[in-house]
Protein backbone atom coordinates (compact mmCIF):
# COMPACT_ATOMS: atom_id res chain seq x y z
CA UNK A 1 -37.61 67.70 -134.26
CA UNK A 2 -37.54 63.73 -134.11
CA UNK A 3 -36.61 62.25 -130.58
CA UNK A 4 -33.81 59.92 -131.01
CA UNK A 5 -33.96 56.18 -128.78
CA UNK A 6 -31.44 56.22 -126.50
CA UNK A 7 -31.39 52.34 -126.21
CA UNK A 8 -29.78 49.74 -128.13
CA UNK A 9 -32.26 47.20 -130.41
CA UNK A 10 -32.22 43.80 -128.48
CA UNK A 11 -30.94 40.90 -130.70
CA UNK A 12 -33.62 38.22 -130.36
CA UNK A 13 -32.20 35.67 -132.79
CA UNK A 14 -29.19 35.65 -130.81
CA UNK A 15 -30.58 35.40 -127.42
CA UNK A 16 -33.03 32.50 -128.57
CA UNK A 17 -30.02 30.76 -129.49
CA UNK A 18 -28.22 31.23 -126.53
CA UNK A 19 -31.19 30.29 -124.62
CA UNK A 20 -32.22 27.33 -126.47
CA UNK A 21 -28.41 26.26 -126.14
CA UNK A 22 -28.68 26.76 -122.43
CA UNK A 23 -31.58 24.93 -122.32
CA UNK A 24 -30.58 21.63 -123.84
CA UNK A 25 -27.52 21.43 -121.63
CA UNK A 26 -29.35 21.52 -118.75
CA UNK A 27 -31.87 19.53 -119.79
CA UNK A 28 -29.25 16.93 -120.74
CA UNK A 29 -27.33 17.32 -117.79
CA UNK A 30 -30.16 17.10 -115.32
CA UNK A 31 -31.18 13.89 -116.75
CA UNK A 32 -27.32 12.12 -116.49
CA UNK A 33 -27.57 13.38 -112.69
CA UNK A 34 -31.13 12.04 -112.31
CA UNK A 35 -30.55 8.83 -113.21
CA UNK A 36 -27.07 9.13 -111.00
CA UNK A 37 -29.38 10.53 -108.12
CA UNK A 38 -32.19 7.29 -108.69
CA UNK A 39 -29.00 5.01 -107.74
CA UNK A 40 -27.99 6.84 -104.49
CA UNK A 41 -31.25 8.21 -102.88
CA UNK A 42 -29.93 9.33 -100.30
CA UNK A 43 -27.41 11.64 -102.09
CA UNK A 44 -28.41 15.17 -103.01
CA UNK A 45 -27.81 14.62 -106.76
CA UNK A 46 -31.69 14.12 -107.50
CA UNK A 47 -32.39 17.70 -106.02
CA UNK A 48 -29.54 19.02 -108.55
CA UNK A 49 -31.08 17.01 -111.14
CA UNK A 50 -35.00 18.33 -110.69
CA UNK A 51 -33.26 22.18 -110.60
CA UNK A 52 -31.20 21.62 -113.60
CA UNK A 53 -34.19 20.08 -115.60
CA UNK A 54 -36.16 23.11 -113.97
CA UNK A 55 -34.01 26.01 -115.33
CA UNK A 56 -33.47 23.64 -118.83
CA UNK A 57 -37.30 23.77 -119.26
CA UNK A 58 -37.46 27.95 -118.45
CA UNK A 59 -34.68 28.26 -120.74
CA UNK A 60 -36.49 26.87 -123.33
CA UNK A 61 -39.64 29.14 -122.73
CA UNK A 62 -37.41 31.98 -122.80
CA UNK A 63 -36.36 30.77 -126.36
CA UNK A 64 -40.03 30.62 -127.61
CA UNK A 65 -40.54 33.96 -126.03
CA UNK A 66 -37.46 35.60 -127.86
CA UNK A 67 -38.52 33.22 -131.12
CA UNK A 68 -41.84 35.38 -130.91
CA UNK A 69 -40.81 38.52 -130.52
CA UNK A 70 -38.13 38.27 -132.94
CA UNK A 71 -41.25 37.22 -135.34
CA UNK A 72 -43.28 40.37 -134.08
CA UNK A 73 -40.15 42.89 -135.17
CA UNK A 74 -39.68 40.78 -138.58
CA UNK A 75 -43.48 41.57 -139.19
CA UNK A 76 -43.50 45.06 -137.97
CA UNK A 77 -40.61 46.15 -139.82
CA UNK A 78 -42.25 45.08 -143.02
């Protein structure tokens, strides 16, 4: 008797994309407020700035995590 998985298969390529899309927008964005925040110090646009480049730069290492284990299945499945 074979045990079936009760779970759905996670879809890596299209979570690295999502991720990686994520990623660059924030990235983007955090730089446009930086530079907005270096003209107004006193101003709490730097702060936004540092966490948007922050979460733009874990999105990205999420995408090179789901890059590698989308690698992982492509090898295991062979």
């Amino acid at each position: 008797m074979m045990s079936e998985k009760h779970g759905t298969e996670i879809n890596w390529r299209l979570q690295g994309m999502i991720a990686r899309g994520v990623g660059i927008v924030a990235i983007a964005l955090g730089f446009v407020l930086g530079m907005h925040g270096l003209d107004e110090p006193a101003s709490h646009w730097l702060q936004t700035a540092l966490g948007l480049l922050t979460t733009g730069m874990l999105a990205q290492g999420y995408a090179l995590y789901c890059s590698i284990k989308r690698m992982q299945q492509l090898n295991s499945q062979s």
